[in-house]
C-alpha atoms as a PDB file:
ATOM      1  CA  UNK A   1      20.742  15.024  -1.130  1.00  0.00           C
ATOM      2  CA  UNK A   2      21.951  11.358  -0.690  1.00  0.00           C
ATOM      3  CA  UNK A   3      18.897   9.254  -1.872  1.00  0.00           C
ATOM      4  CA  UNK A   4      19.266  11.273  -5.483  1.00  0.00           C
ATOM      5  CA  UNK A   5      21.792   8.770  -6.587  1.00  0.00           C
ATOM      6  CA  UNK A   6      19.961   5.431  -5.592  1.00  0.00           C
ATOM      7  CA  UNK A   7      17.146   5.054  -8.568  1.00  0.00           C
ATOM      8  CA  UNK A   8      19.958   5.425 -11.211  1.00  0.00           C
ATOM      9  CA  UNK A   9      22.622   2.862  -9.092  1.00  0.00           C
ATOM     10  CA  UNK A  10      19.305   0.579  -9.274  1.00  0.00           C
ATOM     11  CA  UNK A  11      18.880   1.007 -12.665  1.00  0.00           C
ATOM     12  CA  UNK A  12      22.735   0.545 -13.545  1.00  0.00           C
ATOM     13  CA  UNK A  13      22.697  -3.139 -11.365  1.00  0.00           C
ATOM     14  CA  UNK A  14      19.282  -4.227 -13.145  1.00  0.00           C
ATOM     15  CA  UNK A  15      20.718  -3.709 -16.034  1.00  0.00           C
ATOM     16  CA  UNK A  16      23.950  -4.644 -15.771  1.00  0.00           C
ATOM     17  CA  UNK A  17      23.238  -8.133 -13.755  1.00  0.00           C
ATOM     18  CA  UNK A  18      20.367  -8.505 -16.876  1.00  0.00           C
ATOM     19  CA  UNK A  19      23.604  -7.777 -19.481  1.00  0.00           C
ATOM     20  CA  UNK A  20      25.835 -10.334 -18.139  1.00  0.00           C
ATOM     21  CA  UNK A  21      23.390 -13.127 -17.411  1.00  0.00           C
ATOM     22  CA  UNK A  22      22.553 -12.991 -20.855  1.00  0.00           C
ATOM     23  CA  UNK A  23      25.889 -12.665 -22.459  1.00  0.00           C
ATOM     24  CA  UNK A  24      27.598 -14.879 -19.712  1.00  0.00           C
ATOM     25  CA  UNK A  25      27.964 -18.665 -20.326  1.00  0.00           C
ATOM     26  CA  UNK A  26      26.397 -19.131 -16.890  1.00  0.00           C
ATOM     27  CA  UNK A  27      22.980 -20.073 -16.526  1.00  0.00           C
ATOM     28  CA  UNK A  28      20.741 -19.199 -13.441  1.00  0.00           C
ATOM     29  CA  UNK A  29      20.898 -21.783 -10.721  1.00  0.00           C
ATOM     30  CA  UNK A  30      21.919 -24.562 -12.772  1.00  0.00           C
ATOM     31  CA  UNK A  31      19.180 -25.279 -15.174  1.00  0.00           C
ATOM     32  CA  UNK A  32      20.480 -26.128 -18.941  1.00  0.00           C
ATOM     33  CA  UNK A  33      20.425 -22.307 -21.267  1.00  0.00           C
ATOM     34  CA  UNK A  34      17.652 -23.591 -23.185  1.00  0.00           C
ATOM     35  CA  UNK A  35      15.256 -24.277 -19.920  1.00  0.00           C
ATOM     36  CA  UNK A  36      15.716 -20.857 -18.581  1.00  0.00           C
ATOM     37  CA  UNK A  37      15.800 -19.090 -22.494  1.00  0.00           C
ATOM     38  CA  UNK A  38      11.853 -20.912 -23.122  1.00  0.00           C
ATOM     39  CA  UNK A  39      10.695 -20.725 -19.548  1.00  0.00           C
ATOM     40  CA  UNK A  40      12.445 -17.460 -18.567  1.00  0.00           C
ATOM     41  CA  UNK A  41      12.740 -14.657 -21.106  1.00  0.00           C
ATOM     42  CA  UNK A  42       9.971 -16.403 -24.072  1.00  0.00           C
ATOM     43  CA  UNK A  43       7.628 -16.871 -20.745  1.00  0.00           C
ATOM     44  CA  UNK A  44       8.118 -13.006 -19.628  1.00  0.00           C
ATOM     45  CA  UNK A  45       7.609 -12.073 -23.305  1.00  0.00           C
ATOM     46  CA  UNK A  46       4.914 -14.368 -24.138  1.00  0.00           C
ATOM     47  CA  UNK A  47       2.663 -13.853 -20.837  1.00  0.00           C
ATOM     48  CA  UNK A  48       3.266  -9.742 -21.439  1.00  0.00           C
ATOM     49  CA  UNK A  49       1.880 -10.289 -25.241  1.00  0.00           C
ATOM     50  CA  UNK A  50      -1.055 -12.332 -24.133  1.00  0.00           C
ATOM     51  CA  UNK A  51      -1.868  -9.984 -21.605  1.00  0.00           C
ATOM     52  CA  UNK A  52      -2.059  -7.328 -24.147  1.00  0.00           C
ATOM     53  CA  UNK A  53      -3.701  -9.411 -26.896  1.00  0.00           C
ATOM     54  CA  UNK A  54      -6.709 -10.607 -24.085  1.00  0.00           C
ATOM     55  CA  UNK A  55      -7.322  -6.810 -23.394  1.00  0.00           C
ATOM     56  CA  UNK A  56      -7.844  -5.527 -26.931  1.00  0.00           C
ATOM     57  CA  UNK A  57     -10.741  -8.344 -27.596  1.00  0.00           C
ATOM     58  CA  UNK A  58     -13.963  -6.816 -27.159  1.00  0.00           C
ATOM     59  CA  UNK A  59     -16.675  -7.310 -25.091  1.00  0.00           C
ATOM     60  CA  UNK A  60     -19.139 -10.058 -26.757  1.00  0.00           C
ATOM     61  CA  UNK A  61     -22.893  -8.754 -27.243  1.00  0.00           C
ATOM     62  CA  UNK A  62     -24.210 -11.082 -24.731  1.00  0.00           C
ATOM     63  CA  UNK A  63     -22.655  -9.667 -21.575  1.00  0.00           C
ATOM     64  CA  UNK A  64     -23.841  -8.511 -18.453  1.00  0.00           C
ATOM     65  CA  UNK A  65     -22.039  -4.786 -19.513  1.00  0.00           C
ATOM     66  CA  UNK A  66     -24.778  -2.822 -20.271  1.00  0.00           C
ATOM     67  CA  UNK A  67     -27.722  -4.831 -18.551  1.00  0.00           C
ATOM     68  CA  UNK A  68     -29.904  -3.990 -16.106  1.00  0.00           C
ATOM     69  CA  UNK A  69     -29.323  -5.963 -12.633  1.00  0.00           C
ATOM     70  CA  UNK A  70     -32.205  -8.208 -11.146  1.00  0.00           C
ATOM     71  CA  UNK A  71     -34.220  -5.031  -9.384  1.00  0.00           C
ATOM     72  CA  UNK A  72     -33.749  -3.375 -12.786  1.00  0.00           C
ATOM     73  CA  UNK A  73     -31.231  -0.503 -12.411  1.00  0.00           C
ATOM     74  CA  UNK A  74     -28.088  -0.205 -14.273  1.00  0.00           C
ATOM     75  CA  UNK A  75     -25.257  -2.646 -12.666  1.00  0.00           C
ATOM     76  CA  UNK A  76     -22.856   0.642 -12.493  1.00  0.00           C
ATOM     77  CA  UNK A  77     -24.016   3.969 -12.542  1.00  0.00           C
ATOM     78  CA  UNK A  78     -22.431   6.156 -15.348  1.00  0.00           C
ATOM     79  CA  UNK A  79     -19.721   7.767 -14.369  1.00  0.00           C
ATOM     80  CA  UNK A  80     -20.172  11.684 -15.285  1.00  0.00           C
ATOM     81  CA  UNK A  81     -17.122  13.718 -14.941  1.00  0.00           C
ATOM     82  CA  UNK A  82     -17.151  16.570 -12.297  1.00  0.00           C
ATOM     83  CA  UNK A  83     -19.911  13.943 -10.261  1.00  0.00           C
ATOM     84  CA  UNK A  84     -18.896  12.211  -7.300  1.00  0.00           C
ATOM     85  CA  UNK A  85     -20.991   9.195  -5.329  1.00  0.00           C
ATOM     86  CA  UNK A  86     -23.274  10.321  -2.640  1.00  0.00           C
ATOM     87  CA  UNK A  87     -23.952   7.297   0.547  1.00  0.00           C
ATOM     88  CA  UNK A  88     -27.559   6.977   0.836  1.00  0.00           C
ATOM     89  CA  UNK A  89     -28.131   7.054   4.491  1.00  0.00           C
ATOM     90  CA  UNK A  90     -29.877   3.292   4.768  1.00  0.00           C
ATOM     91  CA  UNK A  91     -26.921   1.948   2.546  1.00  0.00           C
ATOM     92  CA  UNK A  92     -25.588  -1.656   3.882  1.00  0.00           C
ATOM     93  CA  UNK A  93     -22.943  -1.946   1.598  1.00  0.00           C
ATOM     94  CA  UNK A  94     -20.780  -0.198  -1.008  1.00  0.00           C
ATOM     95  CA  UNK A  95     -22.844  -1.552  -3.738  1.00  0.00           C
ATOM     96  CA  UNK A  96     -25.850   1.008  -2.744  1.00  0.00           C
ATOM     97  CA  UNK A  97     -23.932   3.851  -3.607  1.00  0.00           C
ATOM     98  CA  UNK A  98     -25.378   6.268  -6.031  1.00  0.00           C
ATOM     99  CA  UNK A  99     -24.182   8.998  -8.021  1.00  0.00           C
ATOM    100  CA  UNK A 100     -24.925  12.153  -7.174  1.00  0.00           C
ATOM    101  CA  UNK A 101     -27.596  14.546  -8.515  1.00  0.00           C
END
């Protein structure tokens, strides 16, 4: 079993290399500490928070979510657990899938 010691020697140089950049005087490629400190780690952070901040909003009342389409059925069937999607023989596109009886 060879490969069993690879995702922990992975682990051990992303970590480590992470460790010492930070602690180290050195910066990456040049660039002044502050420049890679705002537009490096506060960046990573920052973008990850967003992210998570955008996702929690809700859906506003006025969306398309749970409208009807322009030929009047549901945009997306509901999904029902246990249900898969049947093709309807004539259908062009993935779009005319339905869900199964």
């Amino acid at each position: 079993m060879r490969g069993d010691h690879r995702p922990a020697r992975a682990r051990h140089l992303l970590i480590g290399g992470t460790i010492e950049l930070v602690t180290s005087g050195k910066t990456h490629s040049g660039y002044p500490g502050w420049f890679n400190f705002v537009f490096g780690w506060v960046m990573a952070i920052g973008l990850v928070v967003v992210a998570i901040g955008l996702s929690l909003i809700p859906w506003p009342a006025g969306s398309n979510l749970y409208k009807a389409d322009s030929d009047g059925d549901p945009i997306a069937p509901e999904a029902v657990a246990g249900k898969g999607l049947v093709v309807v023989p004539e259908a062009e596109s993935p779009h005319e899938l339905r869900s199964a009886p």
